[in-house]
N, C-alpha and C. Protein backbone atom coordinates (compact mmCIF):
# COMPACT_ATOMS: atom_id res chain seq x y z
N UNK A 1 -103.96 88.68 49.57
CA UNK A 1 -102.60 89.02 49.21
C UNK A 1 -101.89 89.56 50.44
N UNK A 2 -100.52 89.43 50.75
CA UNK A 2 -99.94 89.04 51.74
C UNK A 2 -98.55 90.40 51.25
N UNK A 3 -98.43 91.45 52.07
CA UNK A 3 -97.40 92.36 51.89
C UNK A 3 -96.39 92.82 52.92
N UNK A 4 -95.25 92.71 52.16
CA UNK A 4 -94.47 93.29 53.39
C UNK A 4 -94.06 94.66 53.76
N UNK A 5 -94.10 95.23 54.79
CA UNK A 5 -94.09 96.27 54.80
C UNK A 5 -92.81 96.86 56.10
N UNK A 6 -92.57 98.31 56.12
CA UNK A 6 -91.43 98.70 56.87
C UNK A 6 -91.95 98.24 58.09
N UNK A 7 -92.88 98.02 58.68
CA UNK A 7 -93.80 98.29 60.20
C UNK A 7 -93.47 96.71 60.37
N UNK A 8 -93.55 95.40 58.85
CA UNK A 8 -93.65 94.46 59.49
C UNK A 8 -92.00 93.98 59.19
N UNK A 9 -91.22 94.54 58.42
CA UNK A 9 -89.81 93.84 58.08
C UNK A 9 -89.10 95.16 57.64
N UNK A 10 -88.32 95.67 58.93
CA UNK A 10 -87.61 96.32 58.32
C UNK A 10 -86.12 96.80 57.52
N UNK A 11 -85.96 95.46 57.78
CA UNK A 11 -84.57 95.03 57.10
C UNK A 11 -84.93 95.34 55.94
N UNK A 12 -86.09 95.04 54.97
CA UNK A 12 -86.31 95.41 53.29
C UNK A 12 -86.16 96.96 53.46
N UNK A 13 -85.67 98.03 53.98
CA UNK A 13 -85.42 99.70 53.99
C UNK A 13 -84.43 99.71 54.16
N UNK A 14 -83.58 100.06 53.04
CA UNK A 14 -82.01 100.35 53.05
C UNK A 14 -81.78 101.96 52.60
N UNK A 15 -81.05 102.86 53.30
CA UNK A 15 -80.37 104.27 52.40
C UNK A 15 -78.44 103.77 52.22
N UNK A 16 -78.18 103.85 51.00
CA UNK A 16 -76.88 104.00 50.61
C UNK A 16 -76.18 105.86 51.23
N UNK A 17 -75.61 106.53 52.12
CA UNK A 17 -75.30 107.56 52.40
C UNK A 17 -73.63 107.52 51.33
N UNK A 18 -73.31 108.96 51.32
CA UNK A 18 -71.88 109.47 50.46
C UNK A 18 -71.72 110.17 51.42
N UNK A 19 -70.38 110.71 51.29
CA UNK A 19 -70.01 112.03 51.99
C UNK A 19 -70.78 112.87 52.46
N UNK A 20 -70.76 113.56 53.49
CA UNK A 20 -71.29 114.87 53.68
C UNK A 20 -73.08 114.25 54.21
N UNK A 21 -72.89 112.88 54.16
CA UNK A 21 -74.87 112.57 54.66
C UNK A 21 -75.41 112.12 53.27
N UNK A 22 -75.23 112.44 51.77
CA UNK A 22 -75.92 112.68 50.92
C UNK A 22 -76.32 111.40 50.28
N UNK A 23 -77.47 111.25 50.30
CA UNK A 23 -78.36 109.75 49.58
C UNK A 23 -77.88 109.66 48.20
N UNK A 24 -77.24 108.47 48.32
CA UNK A 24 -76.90 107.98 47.07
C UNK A 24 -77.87 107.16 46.31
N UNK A 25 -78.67 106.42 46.87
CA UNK A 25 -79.26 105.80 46.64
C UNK A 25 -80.75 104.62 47.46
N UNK A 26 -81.18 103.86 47.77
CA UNK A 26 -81.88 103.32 48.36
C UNK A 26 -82.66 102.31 48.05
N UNK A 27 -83.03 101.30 48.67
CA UNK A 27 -83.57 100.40 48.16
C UNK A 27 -84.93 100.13 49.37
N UNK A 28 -86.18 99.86 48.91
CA UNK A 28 -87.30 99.27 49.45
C UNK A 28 -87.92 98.29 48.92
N UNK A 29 -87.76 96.77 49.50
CA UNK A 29 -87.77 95.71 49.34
C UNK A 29 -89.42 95.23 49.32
N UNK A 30 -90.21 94.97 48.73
CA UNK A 30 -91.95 94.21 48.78
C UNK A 30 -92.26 93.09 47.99
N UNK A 31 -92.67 92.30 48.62
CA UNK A 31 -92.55 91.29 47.98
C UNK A 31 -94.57 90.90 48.80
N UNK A 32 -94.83 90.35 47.48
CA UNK A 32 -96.51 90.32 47.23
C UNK A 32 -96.88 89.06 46.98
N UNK A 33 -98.28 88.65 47.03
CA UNK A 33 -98.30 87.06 46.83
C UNK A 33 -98.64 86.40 47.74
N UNK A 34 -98.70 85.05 47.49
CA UNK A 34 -99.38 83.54 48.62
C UNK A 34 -98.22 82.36 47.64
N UNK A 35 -98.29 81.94 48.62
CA UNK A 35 -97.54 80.46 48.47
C UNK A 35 -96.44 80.74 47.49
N UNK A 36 -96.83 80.20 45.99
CA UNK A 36 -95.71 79.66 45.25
C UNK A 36 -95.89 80.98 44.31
N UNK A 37 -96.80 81.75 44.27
CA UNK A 37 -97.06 83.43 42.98
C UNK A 37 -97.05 84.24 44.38
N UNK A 38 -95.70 84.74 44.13
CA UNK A 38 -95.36 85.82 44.50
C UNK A 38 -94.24 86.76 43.40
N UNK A 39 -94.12 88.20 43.87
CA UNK A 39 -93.09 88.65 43.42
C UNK A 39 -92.59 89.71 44.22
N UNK A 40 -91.53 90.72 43.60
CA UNK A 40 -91.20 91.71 43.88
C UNK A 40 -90.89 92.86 43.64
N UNK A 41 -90.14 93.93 44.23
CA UNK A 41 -90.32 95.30 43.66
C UNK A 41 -89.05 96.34 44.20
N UNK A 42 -88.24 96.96 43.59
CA UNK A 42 -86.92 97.54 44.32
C UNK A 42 -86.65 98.94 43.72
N UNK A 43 -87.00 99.98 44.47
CA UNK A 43 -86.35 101.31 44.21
C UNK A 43 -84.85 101.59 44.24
N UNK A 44 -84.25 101.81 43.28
CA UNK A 44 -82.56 102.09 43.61
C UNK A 44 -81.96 103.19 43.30
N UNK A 45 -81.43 103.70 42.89
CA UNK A 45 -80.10 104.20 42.73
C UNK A 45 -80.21 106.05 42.60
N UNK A 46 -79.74 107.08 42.70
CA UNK A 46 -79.65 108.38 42.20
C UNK A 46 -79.03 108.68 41.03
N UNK A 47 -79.49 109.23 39.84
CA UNK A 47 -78.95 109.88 38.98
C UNK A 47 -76.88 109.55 38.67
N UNK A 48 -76.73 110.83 39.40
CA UNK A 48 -75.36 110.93 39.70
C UNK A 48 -74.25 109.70 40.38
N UNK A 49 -75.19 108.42 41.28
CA UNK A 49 -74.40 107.52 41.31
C UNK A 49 -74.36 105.92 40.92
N UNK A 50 -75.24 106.25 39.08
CA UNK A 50 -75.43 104.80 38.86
C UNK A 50 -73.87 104.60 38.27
N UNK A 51 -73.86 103.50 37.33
CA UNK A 51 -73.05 102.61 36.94
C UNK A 51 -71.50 102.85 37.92
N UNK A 52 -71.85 102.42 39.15
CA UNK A 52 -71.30 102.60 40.32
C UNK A 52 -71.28 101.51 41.24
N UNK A 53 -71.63 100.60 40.70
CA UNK A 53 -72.27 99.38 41.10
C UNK A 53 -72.96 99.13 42.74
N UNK A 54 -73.49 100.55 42.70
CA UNK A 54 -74.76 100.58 44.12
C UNK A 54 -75.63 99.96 43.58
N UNK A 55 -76.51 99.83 42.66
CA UNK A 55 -77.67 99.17 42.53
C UNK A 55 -77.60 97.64 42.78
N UNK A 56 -76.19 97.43 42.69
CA UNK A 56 -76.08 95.68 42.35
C UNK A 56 -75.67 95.27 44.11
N UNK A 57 -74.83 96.36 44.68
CA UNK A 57 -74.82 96.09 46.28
C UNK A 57 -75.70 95.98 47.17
N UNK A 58 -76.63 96.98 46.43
CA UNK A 58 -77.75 97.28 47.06
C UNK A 58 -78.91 95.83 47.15
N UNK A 59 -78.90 95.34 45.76
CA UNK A 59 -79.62 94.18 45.18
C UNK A 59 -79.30 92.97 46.08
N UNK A 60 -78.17 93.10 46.31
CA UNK A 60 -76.86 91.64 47.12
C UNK A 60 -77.73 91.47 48.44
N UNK A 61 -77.48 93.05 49.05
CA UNK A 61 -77.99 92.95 50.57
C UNK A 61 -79.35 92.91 50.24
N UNK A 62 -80.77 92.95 49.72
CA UNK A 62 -81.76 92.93 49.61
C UNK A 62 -81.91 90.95 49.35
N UNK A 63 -81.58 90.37 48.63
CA UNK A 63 -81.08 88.77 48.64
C UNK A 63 -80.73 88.28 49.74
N UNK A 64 -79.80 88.67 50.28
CA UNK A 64 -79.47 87.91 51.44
C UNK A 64 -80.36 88.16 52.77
N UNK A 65 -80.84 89.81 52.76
CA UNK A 65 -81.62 89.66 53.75
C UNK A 65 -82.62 88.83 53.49
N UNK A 66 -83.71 88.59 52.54
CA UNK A 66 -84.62 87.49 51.95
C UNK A 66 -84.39 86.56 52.16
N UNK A 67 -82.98 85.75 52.19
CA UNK A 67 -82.76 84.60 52.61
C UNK A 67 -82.84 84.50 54.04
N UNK A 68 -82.62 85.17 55.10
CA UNK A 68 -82.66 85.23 56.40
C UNK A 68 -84.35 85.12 56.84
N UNK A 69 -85.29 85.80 56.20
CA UNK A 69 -86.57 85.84 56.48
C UNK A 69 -87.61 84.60 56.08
């Protein structure tokens, strides 16, 4: 089994920052597997800034970086 990790791709490590520095949210991208069975896995959002549509921005840039790799 075949993993990606910050050391080997670190484009999958995103922090969303707010005002003042403060983590809104974040995403860490892994994706597991050989050939055609693989999958994946995504930490997102804080409390205080879901239905905010960070999780889904967050999701966008996690896609497109995937497509680049």
């Amino acid at each position: 089994m075949s993993t990606i990790s910050l050391k080997l791709c670190p484009d999958y490590f995103h922090v969303a920052e707010g005002p003042g520095n403060k983590i809104m949210g974040y995403i860490m991208g892994k994706v597991e597997g050989q050939g055609e069975s693989w999958h994946g896995h995504v930490t997102a959002v804080a409390t205080e800034y879901r239905r905010q549509q960070l999780a889904k921005t967050l999701m966008n840039l996690l896609e497109d970086i995937n497509d680049k790799i």
